[in-house]
C-alpha atoms as a PDB file:
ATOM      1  CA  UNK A   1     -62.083  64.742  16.561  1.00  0.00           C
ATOM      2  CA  UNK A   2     -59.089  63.918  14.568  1.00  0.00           C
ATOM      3  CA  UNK A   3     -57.095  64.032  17.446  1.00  0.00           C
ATOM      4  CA  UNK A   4     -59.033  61.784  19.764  1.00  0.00           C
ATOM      5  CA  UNK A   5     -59.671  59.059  16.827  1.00  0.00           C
ATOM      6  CA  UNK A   6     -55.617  58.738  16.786  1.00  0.00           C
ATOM      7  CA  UNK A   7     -54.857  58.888  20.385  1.00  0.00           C
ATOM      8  CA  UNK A   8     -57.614  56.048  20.768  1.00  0.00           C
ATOM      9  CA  UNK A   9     -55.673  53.671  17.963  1.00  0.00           C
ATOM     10  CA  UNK A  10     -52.301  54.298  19.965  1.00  0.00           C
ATOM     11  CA  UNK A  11     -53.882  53.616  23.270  1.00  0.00           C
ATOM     12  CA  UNK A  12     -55.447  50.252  21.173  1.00  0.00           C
ATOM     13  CA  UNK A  13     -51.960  49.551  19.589  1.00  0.00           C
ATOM     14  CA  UNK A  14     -49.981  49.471  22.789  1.00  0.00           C
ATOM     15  CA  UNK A  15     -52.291  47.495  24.827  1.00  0.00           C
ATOM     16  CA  UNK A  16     -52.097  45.300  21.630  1.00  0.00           C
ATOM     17  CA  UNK A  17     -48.542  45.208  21.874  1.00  0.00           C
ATOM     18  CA  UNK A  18     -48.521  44.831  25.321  1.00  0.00           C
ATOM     19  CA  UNK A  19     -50.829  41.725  24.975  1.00  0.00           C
ATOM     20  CA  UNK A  20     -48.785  39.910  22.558  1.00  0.00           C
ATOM     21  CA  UNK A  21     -45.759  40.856  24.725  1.00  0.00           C
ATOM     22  CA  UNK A  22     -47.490  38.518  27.548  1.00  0.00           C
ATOM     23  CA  UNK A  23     -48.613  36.022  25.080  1.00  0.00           C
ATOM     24  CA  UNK A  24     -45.485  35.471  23.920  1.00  0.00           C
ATOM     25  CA  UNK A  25     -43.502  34.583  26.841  1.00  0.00           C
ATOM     26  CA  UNK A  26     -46.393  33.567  29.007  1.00  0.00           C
ATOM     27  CA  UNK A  27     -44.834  29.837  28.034  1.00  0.00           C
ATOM     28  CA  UNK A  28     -41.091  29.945  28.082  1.00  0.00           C
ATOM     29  CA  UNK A  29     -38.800  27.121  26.276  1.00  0.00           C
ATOM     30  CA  UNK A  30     -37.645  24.845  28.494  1.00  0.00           C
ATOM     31  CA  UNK A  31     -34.212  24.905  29.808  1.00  0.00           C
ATOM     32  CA  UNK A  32     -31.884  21.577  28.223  1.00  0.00           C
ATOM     33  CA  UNK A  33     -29.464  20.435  30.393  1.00  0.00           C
ATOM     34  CA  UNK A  34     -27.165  17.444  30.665  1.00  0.00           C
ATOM     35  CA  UNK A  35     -28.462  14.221  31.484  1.00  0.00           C
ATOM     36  CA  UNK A  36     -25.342  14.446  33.779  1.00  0.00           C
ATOM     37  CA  UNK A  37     -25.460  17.191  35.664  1.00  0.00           C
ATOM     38  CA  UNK A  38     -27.450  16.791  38.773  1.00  0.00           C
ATOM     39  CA  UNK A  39     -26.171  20.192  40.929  1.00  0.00           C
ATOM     40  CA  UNK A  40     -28.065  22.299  43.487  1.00  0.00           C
ATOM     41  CA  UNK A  41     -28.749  25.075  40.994  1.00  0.00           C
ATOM     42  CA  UNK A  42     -30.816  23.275  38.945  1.00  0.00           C
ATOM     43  CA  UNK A  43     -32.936  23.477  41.373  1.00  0.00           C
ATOM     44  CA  UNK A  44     -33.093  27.578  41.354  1.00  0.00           C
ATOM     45  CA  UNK A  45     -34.963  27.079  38.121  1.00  0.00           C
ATOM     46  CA  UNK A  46     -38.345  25.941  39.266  1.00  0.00           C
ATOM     47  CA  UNK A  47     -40.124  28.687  40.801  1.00  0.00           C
ATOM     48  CA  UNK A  48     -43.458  30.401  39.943  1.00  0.00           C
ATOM     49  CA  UNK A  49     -41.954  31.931  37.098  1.00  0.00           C
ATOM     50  CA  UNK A  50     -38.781  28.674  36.497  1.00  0.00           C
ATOM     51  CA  UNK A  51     -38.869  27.587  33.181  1.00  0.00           C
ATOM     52  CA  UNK A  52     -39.294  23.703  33.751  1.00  0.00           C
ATOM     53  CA  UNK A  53     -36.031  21.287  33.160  1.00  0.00           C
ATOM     54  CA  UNK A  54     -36.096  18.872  30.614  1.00  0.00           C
ATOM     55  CA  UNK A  55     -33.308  15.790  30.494  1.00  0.00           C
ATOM     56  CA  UNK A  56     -32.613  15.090  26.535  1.00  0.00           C
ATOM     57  CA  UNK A  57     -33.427  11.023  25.934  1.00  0.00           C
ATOM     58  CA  UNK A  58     -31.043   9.073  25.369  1.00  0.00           C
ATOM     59  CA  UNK A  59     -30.020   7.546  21.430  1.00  0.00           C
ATOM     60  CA  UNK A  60     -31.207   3.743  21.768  1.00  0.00           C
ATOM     61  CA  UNK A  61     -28.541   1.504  21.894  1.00  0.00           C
ATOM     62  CA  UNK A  62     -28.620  -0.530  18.588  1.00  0.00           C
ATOM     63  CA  UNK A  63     -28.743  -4.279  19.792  1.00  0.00           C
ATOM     64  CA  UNK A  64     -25.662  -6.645  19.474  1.00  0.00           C
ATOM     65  CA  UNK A  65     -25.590  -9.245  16.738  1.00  0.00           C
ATOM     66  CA  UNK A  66     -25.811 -12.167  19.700  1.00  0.00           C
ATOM     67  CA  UNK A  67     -28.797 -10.192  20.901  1.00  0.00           C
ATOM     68  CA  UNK A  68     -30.396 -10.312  17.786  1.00  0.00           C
ATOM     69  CA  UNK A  69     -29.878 -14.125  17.523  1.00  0.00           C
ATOM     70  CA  UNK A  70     -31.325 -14.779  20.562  1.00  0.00           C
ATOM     71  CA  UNK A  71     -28.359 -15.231  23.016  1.00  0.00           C
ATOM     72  CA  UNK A  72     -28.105 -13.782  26.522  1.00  0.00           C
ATOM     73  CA  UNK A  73     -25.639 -11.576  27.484  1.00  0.00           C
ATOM     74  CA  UNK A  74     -23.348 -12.021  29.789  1.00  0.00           C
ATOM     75  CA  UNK A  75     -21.642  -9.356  32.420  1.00  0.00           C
ATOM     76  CA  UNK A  76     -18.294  -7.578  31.042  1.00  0.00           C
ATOM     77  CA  UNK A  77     -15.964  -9.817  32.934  1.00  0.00           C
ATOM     78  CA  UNK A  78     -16.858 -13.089  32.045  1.00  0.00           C
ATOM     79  CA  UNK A  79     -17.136 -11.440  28.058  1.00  0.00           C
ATOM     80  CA  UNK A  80     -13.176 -11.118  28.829  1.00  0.00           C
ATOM     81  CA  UNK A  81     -12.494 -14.364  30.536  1.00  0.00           C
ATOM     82  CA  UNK A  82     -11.476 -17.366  28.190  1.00  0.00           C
ATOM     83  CA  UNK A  83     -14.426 -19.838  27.551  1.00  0.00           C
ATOM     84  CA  UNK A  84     -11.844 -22.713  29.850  1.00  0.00           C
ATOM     85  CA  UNK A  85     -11.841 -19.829  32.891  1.00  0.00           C
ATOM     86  CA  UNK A  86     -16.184 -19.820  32.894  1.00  0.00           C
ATOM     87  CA  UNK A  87     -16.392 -23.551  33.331  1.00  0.00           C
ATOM     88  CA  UNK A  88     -16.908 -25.038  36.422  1.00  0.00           C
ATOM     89  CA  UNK A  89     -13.641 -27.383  37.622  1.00  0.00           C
ATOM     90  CA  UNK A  90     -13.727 -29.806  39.656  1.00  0.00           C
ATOM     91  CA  UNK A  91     -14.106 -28.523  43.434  1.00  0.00           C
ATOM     92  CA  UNK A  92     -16.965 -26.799  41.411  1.00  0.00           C
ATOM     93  CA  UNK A  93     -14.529 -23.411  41.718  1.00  0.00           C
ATOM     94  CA  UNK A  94     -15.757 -21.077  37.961  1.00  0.00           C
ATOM     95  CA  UNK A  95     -12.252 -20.023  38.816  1.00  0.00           C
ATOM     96  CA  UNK A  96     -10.484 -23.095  38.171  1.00  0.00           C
ATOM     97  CA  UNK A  97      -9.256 -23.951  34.654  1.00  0.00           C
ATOM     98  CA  UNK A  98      -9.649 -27.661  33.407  1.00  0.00           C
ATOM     99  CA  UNK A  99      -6.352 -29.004  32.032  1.00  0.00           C
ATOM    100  CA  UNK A 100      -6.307 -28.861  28.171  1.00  0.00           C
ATOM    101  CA  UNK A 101      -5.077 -31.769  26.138  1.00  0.00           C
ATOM    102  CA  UNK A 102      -2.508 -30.926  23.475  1.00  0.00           C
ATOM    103  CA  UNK A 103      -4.502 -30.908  20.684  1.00  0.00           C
ATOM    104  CA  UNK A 104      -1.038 -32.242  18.235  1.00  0.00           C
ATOM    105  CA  UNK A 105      -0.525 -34.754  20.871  1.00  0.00           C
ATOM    106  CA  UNK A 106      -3.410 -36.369  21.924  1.00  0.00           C
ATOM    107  CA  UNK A 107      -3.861 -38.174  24.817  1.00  0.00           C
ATOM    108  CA  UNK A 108      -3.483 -42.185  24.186  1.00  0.00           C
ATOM    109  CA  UNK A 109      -6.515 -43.950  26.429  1.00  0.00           C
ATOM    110  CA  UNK A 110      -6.980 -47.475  24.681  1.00  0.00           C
ATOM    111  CA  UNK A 111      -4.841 -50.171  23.011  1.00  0.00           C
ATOM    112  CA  UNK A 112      -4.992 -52.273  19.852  1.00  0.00           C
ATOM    113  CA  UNK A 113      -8.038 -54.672  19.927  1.00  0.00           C
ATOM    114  CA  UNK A 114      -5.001 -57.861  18.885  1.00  0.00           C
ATOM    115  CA  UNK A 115      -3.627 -56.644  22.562  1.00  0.00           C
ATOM    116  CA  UNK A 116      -6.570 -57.571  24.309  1.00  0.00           C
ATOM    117  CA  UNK A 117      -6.356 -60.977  26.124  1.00  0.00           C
ATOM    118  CA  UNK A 118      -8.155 -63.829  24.493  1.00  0.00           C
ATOM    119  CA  UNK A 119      -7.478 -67.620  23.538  1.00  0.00           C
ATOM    120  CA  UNK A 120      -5.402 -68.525  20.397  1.00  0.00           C
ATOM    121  CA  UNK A 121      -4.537 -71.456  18.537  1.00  0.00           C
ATOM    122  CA  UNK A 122      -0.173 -72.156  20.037  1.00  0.00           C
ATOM    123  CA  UNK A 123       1.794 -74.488  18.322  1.00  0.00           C
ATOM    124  CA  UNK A 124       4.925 -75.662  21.147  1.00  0.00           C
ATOM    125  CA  UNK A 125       6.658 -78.090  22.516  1.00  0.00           C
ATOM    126  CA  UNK A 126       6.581 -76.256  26.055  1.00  0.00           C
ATOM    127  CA  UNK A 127       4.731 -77.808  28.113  1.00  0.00           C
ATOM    128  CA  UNK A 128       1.283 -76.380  29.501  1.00  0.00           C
ATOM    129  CA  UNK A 129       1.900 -73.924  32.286  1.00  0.00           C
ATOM    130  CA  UNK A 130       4.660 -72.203  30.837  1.00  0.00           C
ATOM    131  CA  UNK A 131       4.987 -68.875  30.030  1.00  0.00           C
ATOM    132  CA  UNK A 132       6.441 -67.846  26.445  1.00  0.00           C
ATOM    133  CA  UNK A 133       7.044 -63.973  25.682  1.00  0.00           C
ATOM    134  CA  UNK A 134       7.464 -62.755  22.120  1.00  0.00           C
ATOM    135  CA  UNK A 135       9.220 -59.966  22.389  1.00  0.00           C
ATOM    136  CA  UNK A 136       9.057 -58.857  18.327  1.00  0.00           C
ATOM    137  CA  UNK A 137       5.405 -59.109  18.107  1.00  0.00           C
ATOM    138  CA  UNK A 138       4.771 -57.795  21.901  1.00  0.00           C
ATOM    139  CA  UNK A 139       2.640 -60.852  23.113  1.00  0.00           C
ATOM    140  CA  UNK A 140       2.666 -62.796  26.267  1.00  0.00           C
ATOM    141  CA  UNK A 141       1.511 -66.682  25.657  1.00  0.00           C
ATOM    142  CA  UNK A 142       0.605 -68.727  28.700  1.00  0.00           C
ATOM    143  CA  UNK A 143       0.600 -72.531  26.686  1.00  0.00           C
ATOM    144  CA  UNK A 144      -2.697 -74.072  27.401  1.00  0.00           C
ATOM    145  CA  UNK A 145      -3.964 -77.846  26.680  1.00  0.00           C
ATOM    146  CA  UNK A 146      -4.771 -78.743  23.250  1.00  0.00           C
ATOM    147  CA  UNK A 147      -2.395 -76.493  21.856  1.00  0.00           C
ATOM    148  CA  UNK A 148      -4.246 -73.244  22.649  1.00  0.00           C
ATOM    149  CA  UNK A 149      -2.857 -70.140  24.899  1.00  0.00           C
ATOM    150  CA  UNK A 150      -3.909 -67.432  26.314  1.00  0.00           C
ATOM    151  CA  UNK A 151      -2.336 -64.336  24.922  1.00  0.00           C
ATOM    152  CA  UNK A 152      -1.085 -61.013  26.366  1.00  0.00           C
ATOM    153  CA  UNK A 153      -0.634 -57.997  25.073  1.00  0.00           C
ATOM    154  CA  UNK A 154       2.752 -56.593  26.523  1.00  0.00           C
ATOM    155  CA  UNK A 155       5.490 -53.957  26.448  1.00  0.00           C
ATOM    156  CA  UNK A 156       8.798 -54.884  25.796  1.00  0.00           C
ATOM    157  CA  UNK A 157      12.270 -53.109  26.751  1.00  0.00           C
ATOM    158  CA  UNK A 158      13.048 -50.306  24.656  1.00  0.00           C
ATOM    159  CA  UNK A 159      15.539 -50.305  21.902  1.00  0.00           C
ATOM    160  CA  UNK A 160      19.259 -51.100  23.983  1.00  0.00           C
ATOM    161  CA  UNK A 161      17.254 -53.043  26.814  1.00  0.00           C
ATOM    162  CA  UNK A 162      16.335 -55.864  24.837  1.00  0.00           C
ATOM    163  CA  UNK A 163      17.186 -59.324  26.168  1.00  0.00           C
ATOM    164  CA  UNK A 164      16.437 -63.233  25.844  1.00  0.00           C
ATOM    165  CA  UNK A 165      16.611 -65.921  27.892  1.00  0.00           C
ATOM    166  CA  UNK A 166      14.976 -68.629  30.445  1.00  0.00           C
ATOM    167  CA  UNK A 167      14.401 -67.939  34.076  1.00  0.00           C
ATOM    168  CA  UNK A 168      11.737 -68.971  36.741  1.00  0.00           C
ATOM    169  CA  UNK A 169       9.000 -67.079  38.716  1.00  0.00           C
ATOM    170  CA  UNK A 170      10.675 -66.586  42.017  1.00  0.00           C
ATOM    171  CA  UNK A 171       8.295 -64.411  44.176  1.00  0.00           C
ATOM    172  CA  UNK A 172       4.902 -62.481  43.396  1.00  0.00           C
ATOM    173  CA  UNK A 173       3.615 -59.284  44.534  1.00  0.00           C
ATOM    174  CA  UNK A 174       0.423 -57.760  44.602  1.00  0.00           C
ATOM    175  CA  UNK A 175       0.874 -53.527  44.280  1.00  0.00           C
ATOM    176  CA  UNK A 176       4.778 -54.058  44.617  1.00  0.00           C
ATOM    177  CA  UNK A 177       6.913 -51.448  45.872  1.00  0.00           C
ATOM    178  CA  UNK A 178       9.342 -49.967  43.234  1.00  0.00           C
ATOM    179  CA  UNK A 179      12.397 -49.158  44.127  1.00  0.00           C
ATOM    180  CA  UNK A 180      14.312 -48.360  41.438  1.00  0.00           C
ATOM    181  CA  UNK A 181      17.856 -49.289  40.756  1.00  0.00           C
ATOM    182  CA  UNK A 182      20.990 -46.924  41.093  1.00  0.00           C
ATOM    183  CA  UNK A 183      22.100 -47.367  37.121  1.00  0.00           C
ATOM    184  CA  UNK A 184      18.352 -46.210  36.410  1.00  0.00           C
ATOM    185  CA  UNK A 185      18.319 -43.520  38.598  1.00  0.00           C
ATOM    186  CA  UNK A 186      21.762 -42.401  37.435  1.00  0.00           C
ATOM    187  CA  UNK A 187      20.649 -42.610  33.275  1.00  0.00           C
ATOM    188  CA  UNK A 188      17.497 -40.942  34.299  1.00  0.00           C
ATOM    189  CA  UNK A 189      18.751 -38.381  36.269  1.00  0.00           C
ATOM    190  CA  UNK A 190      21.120 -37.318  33.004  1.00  0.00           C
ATOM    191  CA  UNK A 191      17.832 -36.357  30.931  1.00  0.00           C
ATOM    192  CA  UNK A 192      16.907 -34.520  33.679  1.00  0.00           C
ATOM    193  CA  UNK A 193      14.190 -37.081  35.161  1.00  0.00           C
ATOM    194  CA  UNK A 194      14.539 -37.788  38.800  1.00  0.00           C
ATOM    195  CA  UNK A 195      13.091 -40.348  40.306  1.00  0.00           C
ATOM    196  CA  UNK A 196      12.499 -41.710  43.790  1.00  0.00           C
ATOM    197  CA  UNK A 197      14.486 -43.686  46.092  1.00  0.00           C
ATOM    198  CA  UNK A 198      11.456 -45.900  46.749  1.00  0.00           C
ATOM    199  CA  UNK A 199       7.596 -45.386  45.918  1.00  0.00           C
ATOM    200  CA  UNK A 200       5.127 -47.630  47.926  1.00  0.00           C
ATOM    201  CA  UNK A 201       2.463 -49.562  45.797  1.00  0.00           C
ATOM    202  CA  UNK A 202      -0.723 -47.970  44.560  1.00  0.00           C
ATOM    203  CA  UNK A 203      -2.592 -47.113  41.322  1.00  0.00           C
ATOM    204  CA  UNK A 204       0.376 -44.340  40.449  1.00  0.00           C
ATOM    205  CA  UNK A 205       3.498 -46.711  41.068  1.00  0.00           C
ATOM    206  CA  UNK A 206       5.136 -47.581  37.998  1.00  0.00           C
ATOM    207  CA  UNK A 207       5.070 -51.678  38.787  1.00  0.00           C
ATOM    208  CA  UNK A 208       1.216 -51.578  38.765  1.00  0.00           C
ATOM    209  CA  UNK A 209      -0.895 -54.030  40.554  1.00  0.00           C
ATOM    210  CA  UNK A 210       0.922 -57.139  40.311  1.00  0.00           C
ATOM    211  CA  UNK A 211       4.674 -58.223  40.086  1.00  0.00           C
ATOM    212  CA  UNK A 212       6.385 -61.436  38.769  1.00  0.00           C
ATOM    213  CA  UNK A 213      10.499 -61.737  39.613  1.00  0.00           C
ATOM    214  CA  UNK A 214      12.126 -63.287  37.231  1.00  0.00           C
ATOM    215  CA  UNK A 215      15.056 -65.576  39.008  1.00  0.00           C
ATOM    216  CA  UNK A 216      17.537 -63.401  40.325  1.00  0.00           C
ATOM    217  CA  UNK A 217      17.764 -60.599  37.747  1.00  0.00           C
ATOM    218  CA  UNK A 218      16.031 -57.277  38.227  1.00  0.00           C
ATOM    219  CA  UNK A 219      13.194 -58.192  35.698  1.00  0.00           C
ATOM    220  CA  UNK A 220       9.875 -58.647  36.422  1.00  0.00           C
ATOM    221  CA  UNK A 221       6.530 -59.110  34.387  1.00  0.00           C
ATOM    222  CA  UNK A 222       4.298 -56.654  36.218  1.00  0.00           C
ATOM    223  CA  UNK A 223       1.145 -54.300  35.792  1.00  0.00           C
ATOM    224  CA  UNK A 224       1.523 -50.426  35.009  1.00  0.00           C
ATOM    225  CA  UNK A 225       0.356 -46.917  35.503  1.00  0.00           C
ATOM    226  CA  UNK A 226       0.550 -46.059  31.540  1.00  0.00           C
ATOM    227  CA  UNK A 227      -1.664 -48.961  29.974  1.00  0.00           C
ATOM    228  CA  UNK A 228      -1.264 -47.054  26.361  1.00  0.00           C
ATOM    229  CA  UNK A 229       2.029 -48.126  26.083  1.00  0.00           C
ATOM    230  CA  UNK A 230       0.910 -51.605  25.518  1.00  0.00           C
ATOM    231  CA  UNK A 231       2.200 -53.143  22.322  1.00  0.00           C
ATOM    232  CA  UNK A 232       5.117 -50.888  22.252  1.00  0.00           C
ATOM    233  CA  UNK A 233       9.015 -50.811  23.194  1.00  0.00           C
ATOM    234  CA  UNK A 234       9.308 -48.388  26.024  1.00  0.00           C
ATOM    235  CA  UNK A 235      10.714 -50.450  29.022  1.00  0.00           C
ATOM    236  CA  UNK A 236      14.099 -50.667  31.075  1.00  0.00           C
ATOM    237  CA  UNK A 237      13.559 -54.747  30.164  1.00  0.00           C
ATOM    238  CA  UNK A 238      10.849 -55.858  32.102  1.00  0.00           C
ATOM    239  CA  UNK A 239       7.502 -56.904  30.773  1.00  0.00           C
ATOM    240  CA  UNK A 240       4.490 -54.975  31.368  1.00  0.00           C
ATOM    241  CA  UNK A 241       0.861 -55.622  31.047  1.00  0.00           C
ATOM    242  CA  UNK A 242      -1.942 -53.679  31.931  1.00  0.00           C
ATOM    243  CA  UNK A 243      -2.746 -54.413  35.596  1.00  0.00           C
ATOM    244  CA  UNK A 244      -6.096 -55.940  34.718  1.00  0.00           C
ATOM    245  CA  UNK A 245      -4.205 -58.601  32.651  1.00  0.00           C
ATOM    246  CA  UNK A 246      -1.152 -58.777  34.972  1.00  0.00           C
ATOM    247  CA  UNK A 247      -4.083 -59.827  38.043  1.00  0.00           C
ATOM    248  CA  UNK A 248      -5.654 -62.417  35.519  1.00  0.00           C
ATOM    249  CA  UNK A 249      -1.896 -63.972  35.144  1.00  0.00           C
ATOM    250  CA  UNK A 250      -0.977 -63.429  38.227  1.00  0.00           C
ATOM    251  CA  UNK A 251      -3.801 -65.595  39.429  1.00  0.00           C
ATOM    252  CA  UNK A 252      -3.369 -68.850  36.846  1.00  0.00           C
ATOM    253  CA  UNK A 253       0.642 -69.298  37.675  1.00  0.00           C
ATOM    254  CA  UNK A 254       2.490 -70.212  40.372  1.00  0.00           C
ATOM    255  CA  UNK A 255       6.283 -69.619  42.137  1.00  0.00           C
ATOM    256  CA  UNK A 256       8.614 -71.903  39.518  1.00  0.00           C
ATOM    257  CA  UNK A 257       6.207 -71.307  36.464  1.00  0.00           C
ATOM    258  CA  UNK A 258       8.760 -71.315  33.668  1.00  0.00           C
ATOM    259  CA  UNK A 259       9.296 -68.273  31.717  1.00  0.00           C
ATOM    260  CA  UNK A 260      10.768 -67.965  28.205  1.00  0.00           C
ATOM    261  CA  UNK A 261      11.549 -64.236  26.482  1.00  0.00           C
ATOM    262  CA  UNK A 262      12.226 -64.882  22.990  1.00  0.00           C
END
């Protein structure tokens, strides 16, 4: 009796065993493999009896600081390109770089307000008509009646080309052709500045819009391509006025108009 009680427990204890043998690997792990890895024989694992393949998430990405302020970001290469390289030029080219002003040497693009034309009180003798230049102070003075003028801002000649005298307007251009003496082209060419045997008329042509010869000499009152240089010493000798004021003289005097540079 004995005997049959004990061979029934081990017959109950193996099927036992065997039972929890089944449970226990009737659900396998899963297999973790690299997010990466994308062969054929990952594919040997499903089956009826595969263990199933699981990809490991990925760590979130914590977000930039300009995310977190609210800013878009922008693709990798235009992060590396220079904030000058992303703007638009002007054929509307993102490639094209606009040109940069010096920021220790600003551009000049307006002149002193007392170098503006406008009437003044002009004590002279000359007579009205006549055209007085004071070179010191930088203004043009066309004598008027009642002993008022109209004043000119002007550049003078540079320090070296200064020069007095009397002479008469002898002929009048509008948008001259320069063509620029041999001595100038010679001094220039020493600093290393070469200039042109002849440049037609137009808005880049140092002579500007209009021209005034002064007897026979080479000097001229005429317009510019640099109006900032208005009120300053920074010509060869001749007199230069913005071209809107060199058209506005040009217009009020004639061929003989006296001219005196003080």
């Amino acid at each position: 009796m004995k005997k049959i009680f004990f061979a029934a427990l081990g017959l109950a204890t193996v099927i036992s065993s065997a039972a929890s043998a089944n449970d226990r690997y009737r659900e396998r792990p899963p297999v973790v493999v690299s997010s990466d890895l994308a062969a054929p024989w990952v594919m040997q694992l499903a089956g009826p009896n595969g263990r199933p393949v699981v990809y490991p998430r990925q760590a979130a990405q914590p977000r930039a600081l300009y995310q977190q302020q609210g800013y878009q970001q922008q693709p990798a290469y235009q992060q590396r390109q220079p904030q000058a390289m992303r703007r638009t030029g002007i054929f509307g080219n993102s490639d094209v770089q606009q040109v940069a002003v010096r920021p220790d040497r600003p551009a000049k693009s307006q002149i002193e307000p007392q170098f503006l034309p406008q009437t003044v009180a002009y004590d002279t003798k000359e007579k009205p008509g006549t055209i007085v230049i004071d070179t010191d102070n930088r203004f043009l003075y066309l004598v008027g009646e009642g002993g008022q003028a109209r004043r000119y801002g002007v550049g003078v000649g540079k320090p070296g080309f200064e020069w007095a005298g009397e002479h008469k307007v002898t002929r009048k251009s509008e948008w001259p052709t320069w063509i620029p003496p041999q001595e100038m082209i010679q001094r220039e060419a020493v600093k290393g500045h070469y200039l042109p045997a002849r440049m037609d008329g137009g808005p880049e042509n140092p002579l500007g819009a209009r021209a005034m010869y002064l007897g026979s000499t080479l000097y001229r009152i005429h317009g510019t391509n640099a109006p900032w240089t208005i009120g300053s010493a920074v010509s060869s000798g001749c007199i230069r006025m913005r071209n809107e004021d060199v058209t506005d003289l040009y217009e009020r005097v004639n061929i003989g108009t006296r001219v005196i540079v003080m």
